[in-house]
PDB file of N, CA and C in Angstrom:
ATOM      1  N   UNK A   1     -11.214 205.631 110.845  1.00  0.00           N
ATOM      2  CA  UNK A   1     -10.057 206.266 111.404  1.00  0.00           C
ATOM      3  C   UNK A   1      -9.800 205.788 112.830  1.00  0.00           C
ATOM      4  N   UNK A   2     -11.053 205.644 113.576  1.00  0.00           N
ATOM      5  CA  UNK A   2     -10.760 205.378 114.879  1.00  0.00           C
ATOM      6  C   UNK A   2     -10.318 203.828 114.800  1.00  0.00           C
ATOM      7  N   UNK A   3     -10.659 202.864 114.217  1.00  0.00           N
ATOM      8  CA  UNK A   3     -10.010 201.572 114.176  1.00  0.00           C
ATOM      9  C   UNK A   3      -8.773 201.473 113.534  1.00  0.00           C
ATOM     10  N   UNK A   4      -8.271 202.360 112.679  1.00  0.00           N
ATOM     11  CA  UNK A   4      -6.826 202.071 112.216  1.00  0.00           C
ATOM     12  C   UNK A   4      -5.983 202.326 113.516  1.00  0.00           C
ATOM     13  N   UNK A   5      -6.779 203.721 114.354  1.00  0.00           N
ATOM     14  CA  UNK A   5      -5.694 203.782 115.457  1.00  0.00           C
ATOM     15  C   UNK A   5      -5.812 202.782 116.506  1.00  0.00           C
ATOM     16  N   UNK A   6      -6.454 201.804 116.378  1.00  0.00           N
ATOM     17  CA  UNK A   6      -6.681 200.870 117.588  1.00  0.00           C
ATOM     18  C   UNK A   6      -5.915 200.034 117.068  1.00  0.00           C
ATOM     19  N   UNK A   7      -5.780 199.348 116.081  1.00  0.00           N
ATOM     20  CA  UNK A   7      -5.268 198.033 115.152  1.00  0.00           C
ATOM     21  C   UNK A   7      -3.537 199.163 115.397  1.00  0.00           C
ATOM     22  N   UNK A   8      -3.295 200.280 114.605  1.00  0.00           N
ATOM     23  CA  UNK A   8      -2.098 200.470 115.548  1.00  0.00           C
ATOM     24  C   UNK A   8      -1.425 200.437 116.725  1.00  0.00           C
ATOM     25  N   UNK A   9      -2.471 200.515 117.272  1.00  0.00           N
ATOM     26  CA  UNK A   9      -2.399 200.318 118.664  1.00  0.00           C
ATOM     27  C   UNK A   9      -1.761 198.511 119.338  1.00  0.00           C
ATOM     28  N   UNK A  10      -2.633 198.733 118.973  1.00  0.00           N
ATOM     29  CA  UNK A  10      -2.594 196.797 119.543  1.00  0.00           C
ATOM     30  C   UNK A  10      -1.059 196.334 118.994  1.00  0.00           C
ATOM     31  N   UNK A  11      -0.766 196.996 117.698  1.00  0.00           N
ATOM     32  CA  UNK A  11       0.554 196.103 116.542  1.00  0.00           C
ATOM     33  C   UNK A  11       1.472 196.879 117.535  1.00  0.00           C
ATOM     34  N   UNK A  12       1.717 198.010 117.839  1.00  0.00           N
ATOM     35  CA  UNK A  12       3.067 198.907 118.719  1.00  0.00           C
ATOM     36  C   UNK A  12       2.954 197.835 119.892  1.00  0.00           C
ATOM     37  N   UNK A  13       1.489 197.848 120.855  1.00  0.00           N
ATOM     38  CA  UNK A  13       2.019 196.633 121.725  1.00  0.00           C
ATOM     39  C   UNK A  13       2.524 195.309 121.882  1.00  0.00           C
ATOM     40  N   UNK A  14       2.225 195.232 120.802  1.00  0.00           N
ATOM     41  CA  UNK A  14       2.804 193.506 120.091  1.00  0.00           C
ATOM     42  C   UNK A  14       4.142 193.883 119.698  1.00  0.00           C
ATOM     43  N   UNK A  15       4.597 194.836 119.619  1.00  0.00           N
ATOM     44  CA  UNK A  15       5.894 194.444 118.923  1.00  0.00           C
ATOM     45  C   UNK A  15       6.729 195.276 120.586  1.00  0.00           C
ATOM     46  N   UNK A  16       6.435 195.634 121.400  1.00  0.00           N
ATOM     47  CA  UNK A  16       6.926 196.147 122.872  1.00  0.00           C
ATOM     48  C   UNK A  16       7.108 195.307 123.712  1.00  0.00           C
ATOM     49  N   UNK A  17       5.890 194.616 123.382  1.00  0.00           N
ATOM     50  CA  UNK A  17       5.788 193.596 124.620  1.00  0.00           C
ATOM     51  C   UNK A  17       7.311 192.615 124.082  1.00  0.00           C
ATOM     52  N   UNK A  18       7.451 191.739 122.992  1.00  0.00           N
ATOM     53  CA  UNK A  18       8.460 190.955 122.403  1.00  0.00           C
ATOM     54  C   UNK A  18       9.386 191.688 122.783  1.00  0.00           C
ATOM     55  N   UNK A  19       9.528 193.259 122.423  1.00  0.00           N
ATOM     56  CA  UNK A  19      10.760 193.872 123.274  1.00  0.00           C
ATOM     57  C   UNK A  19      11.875 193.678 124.231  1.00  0.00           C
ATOM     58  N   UNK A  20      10.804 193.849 125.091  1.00  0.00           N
ATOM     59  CA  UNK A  20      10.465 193.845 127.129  1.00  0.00           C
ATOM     60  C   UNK A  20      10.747 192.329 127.432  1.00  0.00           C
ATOM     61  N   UNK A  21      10.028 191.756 127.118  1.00  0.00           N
ATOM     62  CA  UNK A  21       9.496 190.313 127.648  1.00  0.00           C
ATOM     63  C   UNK A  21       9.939 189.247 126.745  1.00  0.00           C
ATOM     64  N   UNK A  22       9.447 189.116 125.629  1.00  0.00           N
ATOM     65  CA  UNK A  22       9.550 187.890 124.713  1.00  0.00           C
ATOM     66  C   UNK A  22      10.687 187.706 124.470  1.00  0.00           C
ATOM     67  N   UNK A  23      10.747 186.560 123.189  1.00  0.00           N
ATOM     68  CA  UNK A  23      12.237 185.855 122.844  1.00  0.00           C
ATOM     69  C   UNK A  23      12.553 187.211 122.540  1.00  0.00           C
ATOM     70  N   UNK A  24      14.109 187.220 122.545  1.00  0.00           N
ATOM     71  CA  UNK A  24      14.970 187.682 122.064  1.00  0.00           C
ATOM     72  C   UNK A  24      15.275 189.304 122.917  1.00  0.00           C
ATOM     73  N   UNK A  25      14.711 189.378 123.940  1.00  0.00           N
ATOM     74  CA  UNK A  25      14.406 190.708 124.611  1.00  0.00           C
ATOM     75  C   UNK A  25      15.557 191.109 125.269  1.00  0.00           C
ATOM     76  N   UNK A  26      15.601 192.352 125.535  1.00  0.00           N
ATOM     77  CA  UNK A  26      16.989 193.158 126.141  1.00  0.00           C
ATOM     78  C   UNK A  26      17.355 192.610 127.161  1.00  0.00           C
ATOM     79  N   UNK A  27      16.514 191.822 128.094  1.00  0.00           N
ATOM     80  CA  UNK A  27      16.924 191.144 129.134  1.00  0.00           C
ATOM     81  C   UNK A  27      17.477 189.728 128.906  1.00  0.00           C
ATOM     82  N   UNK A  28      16.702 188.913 127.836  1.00  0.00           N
ATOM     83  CA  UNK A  28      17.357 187.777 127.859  1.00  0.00           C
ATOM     84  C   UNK A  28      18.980 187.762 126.759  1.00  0.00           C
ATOM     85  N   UNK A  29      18.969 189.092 125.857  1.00  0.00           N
ATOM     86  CA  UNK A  29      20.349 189.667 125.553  1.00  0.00           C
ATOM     87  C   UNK A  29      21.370 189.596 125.986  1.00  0.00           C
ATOM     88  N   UNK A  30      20.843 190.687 127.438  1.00  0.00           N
ATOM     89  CA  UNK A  30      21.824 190.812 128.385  1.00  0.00           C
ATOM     90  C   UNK A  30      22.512 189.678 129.186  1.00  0.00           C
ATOM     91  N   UNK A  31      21.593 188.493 129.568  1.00  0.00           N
ATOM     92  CA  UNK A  31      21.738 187.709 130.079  1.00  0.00           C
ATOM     93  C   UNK A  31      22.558 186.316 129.191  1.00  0.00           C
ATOM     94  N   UNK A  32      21.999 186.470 128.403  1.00  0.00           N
ATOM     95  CA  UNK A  32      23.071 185.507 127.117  1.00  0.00           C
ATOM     96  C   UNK A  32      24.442 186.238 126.814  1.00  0.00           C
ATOM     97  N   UNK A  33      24.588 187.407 126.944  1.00  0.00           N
ATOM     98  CA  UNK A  33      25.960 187.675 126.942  1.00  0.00           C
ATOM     99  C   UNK A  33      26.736 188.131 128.263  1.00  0.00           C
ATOM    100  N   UNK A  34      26.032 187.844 129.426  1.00  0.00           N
ATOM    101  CA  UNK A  34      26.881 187.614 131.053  1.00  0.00           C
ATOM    102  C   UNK A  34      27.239 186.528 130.647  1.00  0.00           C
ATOM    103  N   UNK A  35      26.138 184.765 129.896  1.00  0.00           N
ATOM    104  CA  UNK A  35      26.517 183.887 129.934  1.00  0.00           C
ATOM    105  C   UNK A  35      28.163 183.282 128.772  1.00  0.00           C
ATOM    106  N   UNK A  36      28.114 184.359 127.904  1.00  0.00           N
ATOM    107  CA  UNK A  36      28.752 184.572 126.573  1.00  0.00           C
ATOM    108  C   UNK A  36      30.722 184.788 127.285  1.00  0.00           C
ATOM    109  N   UNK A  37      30.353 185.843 128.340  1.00  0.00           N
ATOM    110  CA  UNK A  37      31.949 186.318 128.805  1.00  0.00           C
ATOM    111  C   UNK A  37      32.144 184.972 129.923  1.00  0.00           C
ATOM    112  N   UNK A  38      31.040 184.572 130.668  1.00  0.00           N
ATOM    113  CA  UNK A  38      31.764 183.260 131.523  1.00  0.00           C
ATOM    114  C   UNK A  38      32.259 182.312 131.016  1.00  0.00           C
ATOM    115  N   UNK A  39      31.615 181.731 130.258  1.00  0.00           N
ATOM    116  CA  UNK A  39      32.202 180.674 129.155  1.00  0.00           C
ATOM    117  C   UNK A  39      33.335 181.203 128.373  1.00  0.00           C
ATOM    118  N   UNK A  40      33.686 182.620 127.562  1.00  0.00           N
ATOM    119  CA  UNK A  40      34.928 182.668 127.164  1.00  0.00           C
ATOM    120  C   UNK A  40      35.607 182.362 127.960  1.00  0.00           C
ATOM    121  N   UNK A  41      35.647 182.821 129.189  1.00  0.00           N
ATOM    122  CA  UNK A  41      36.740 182.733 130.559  1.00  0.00           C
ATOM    123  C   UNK A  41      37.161 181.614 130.538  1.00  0.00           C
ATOM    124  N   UNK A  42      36.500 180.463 131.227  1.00  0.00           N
ATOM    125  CA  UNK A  42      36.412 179.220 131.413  1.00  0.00           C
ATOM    126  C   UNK A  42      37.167 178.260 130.204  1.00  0.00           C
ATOM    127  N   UNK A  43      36.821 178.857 128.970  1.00  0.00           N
ATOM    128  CA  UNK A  43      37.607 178.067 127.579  1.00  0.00           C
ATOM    129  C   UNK A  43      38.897 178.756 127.321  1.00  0.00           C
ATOM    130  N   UNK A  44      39.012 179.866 128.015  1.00  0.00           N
ATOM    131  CA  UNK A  44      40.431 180.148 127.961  1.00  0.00           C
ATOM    132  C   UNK A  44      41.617 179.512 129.130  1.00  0.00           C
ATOM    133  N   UNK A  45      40.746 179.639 130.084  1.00  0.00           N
ATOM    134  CA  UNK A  45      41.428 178.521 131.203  1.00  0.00           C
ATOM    135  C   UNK A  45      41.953 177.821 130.836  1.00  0.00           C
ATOM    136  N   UNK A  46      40.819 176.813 130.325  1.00  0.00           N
ATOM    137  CA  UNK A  46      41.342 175.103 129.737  1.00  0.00           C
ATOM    138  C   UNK A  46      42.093 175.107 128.179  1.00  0.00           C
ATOM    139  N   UNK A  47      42.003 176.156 128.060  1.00  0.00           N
ATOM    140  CA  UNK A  47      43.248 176.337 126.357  1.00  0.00           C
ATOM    141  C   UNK A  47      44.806 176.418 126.842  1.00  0.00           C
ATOM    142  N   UNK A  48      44.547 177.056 128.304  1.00  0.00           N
ATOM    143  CA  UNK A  48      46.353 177.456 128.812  1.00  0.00           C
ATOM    144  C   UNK A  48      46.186 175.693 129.389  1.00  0.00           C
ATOM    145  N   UNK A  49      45.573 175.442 130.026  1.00  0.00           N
ATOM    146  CA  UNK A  49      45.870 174.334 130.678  1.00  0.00           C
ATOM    147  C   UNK A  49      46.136 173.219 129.527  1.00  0.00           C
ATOM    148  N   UNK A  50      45.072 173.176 128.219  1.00  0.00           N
ATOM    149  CA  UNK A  50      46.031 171.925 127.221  1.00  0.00           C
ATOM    150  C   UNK A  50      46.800 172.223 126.749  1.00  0.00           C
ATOM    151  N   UNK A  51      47.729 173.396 126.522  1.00  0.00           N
ATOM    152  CA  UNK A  51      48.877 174.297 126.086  1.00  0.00           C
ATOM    153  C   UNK A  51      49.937 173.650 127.295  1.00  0.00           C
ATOM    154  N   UNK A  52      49.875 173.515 127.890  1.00  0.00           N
ATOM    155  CA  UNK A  52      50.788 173.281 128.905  1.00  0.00           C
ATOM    156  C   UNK A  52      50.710 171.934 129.431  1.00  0.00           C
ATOM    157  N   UNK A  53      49.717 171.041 129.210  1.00  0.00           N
ATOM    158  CA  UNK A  53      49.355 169.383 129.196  1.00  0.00           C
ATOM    159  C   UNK A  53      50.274 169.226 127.626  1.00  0.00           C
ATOM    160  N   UNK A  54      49.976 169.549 126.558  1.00  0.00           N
ATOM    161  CA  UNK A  54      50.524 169.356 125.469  1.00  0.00           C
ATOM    162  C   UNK A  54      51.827 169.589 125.768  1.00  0.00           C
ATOM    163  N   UNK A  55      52.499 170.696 125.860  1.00  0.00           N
ATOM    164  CA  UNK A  55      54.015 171.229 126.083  1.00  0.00           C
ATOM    165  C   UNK A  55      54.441 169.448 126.703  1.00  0.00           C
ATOM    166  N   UNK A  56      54.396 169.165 128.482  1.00  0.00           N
ATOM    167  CA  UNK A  56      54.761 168.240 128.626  1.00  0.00           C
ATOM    168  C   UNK A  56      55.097 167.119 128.629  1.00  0.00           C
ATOM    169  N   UNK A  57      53.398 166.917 127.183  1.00  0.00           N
ATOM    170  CA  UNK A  57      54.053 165.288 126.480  1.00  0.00           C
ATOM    171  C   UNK A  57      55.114 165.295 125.616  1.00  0.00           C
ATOM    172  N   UNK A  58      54.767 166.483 124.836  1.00  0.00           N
ATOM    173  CA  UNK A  58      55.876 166.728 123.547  1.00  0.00           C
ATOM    174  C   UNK A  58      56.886 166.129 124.590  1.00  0.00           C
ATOM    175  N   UNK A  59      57.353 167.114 125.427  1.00  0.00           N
ATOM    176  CA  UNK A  59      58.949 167.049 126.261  1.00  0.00           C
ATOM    177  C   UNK A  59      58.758 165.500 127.148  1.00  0.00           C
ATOM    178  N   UNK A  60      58.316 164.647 127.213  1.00  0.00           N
ATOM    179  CA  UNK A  60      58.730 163.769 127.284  1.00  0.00           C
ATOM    180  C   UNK A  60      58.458 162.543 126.358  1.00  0.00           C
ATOM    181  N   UNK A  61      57.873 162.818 124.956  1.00  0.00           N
ATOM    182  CA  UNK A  61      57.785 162.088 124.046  1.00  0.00           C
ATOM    183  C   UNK A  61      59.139 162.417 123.239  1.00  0.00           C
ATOM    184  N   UNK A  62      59.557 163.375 123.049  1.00  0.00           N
ATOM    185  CA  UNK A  62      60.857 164.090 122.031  1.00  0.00           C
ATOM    186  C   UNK A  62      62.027 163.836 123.013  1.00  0.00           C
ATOM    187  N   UNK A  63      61.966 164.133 124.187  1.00  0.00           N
ATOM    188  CA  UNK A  63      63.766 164.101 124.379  1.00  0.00           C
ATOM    189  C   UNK A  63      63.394 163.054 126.116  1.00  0.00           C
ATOM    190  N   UNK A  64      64.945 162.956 126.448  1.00  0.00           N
ATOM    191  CA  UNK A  64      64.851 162.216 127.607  1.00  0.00           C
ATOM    192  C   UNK A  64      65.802 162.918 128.561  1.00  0.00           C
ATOM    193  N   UNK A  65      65.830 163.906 128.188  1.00  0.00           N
ATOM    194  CA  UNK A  65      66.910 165.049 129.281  1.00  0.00           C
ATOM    195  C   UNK A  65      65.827 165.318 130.759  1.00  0.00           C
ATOM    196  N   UNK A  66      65.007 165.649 130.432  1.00  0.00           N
ATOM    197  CA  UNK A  66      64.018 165.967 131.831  1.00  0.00           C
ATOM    198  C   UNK A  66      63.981 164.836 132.451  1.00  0.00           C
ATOM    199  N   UNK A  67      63.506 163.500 132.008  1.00  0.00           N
ATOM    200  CA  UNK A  67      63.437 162.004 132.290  1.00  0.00           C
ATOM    201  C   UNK A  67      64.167 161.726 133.246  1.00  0.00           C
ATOM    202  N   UNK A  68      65.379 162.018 132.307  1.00  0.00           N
ATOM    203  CA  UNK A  68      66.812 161.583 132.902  1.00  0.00           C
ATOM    204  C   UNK A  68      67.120 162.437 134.080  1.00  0.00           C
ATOM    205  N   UNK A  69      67.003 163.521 134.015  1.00  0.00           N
ATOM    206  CA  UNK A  69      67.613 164.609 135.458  1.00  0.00           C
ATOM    207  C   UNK A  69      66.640 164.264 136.341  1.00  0.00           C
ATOM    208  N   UNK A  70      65.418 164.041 136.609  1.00  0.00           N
ATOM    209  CA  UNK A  70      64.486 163.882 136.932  1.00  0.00           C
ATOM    210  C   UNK A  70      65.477 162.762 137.811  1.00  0.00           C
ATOM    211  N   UNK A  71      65.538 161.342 136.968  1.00  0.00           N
ATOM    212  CA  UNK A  71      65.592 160.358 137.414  1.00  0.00           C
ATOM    213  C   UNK A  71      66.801 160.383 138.649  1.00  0.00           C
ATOM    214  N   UNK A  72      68.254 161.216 137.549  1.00  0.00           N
ATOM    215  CA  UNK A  72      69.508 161.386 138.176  1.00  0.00           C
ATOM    216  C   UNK A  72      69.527 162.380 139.673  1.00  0.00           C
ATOM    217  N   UNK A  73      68.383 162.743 139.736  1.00  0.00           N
ATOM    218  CA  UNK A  73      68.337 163.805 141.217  1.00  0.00           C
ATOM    219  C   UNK A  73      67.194 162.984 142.002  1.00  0.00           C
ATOM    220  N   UNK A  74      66.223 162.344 142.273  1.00  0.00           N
ATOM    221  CA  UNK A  74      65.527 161.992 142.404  1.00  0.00           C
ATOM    222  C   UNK A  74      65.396 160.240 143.173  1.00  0.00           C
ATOM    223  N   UNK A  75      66.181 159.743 142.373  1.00  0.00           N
ATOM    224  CA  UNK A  75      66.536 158.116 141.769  1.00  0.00           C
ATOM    225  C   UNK A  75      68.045 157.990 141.989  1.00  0.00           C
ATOM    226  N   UNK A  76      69.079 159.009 141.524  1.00  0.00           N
ATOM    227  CA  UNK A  76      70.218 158.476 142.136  1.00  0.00           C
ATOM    228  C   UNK A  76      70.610 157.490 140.856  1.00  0.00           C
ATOM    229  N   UNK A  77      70.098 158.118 139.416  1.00  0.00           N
ATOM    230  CA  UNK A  77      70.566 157.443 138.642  1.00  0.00           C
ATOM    231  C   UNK A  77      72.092 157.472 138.114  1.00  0.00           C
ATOM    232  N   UNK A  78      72.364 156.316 137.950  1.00  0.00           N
ATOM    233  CA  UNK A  78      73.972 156.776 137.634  1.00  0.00           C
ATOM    234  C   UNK A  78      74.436 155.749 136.209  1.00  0.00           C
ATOM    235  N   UNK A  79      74.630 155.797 135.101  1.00  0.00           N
ATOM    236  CA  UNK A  79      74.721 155.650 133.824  1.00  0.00           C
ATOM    237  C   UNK A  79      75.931 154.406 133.765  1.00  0.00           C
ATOM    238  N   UNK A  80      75.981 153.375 133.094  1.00  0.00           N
ATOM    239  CA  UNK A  80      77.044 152.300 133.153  1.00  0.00           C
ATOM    240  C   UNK A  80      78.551 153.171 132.244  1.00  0.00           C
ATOM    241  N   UNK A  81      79.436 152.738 133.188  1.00  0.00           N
ATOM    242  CA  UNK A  81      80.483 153.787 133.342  1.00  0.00           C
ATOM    243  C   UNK A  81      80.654 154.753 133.545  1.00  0.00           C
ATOM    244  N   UNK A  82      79.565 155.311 133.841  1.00  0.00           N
ATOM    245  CA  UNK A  82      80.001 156.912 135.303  1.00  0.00           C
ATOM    246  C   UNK A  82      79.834 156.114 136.430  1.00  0.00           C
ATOM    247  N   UNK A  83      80.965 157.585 137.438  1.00  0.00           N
ATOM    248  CA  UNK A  83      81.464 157.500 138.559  1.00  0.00           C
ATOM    249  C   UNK A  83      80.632 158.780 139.545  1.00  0.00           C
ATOM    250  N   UNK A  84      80.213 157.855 140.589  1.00  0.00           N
ATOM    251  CA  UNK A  84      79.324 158.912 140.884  1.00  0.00           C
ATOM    252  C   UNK A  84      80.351 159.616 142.713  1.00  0.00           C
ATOM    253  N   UNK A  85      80.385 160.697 142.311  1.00  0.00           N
ATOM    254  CA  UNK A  85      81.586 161.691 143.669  1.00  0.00           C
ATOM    255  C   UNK A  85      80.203 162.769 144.746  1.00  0.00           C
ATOM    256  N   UNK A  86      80.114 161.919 145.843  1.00  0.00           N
ATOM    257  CA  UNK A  86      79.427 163.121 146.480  1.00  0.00           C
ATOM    258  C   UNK A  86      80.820 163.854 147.227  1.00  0.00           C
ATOM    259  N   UNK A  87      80.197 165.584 146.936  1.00  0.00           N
ATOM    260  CA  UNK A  87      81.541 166.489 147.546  1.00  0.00           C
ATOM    261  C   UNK A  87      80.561 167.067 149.198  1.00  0.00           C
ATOM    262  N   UNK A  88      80.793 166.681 150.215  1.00  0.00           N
ATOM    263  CA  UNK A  88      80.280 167.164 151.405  1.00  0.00           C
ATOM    264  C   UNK A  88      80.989 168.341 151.946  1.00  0.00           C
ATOM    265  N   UNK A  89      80.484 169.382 152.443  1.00  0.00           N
ATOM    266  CA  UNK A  89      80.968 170.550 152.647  1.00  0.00           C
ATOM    267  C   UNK A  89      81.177 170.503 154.137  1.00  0.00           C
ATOM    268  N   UNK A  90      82.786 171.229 154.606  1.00  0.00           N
ATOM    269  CA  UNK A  90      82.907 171.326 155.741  1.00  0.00           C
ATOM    270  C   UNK A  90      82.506 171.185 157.362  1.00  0.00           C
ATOM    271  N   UNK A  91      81.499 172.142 157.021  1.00  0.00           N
ATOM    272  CA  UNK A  91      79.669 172.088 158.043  1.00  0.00           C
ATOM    273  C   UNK A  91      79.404 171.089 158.469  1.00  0.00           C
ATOM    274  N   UNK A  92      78.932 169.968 156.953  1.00  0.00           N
ATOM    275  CA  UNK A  92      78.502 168.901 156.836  1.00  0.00           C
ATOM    276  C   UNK A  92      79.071 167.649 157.507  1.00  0.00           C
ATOM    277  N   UNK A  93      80.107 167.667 157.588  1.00  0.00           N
ATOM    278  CA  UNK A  93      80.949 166.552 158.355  1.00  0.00           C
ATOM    279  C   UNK A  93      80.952 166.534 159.673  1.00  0.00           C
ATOM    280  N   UNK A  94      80.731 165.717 160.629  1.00  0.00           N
ATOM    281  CA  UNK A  94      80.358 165.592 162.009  1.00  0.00           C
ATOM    282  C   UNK A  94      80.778 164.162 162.138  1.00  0.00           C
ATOM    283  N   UNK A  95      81.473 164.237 163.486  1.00  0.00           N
ATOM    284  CA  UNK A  95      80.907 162.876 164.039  1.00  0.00           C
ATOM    285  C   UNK A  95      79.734 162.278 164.269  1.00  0.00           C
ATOM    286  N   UNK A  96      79.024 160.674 164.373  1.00  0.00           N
ATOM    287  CA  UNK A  96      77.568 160.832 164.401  1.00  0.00           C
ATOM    288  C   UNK A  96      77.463 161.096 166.532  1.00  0.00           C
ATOM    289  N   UNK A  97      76.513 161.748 166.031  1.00  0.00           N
ATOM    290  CA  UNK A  97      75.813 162.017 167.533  1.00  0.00           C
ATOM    291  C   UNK A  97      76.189 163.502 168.112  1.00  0.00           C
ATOM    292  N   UNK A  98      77.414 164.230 167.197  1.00  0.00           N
ATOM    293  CA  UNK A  98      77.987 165.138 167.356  1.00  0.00           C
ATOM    294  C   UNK A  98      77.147 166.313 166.771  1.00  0.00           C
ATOM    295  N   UNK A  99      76.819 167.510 167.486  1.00  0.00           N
ATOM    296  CA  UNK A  99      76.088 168.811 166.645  1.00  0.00           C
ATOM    297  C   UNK A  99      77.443 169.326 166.498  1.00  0.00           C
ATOM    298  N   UNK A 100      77.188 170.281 165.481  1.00  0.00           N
ATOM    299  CA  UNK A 100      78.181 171.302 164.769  1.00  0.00           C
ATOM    300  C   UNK A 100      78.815 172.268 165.845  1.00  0.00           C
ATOM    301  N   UNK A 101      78.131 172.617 166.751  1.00  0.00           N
ATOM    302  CA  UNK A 101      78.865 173.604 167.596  1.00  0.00           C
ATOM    303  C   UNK A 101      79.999 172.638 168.587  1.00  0.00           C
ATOM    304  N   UNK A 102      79.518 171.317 168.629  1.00  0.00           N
ATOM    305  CA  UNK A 102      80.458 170.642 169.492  1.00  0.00           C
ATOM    306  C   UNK A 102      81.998 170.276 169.034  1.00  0.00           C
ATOM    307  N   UNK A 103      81.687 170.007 167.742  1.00  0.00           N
ATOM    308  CA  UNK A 103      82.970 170.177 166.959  1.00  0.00           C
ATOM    309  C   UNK A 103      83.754 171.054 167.037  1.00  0.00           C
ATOM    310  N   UNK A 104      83.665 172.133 166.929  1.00  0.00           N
ATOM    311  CA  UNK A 104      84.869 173.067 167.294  1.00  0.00           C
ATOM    312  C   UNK A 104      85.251 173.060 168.425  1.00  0.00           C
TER     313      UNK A 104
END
């Protein structure tokens, strides 16, 4: 009797200690799933970021409207047979060397 309770003994600490301490233990649990939510984070980051790397090839593999405005504001592109009209606003017109208040 007294050795079954020792041999119990010893097996409850063997299986406490693995608990506490060994593989698979509440601490290294815990710690694999701090590591579990950083990494979701991080792969959700880079999912918006190829979501939005992707979006921009599509749009400049499929159309040439962005290209083009891009180019036409930017570049000063102007298309064979358009006429290109800058409209300057009132303000805007000066003699050179002249500030705006001198004008009036």
């Amino acid at each position: 009797m007294k050795w079954l309770l020792v041999i119990l003994s010893v097996l409850l600490l063997m299986t406490q200690y693995r608990l506490w301490v060994g593989e698979g233990s509440f601490a290294e649990v815990t710690r694999l799933e701090r590591q579990l939510g950083e990494q979701q984070q991080k792969n959700a980051a880079l999912e918006r970021e190829n979501r939005q790397l992707l979006r921009e090839v599509r749009s400049l593999k499929e159309g040439t409207d962005g290209v083009e405005a891009k180019a036409r504001y930017d570049l000063g592109l102007i298309k064979e047979g358009e006429t290109l009209f800058i409209f300057l606003d009132q303000d805007k017109r000066k003699a050179p060397g002249q500030s705006p208040r001198e004008k009036q």
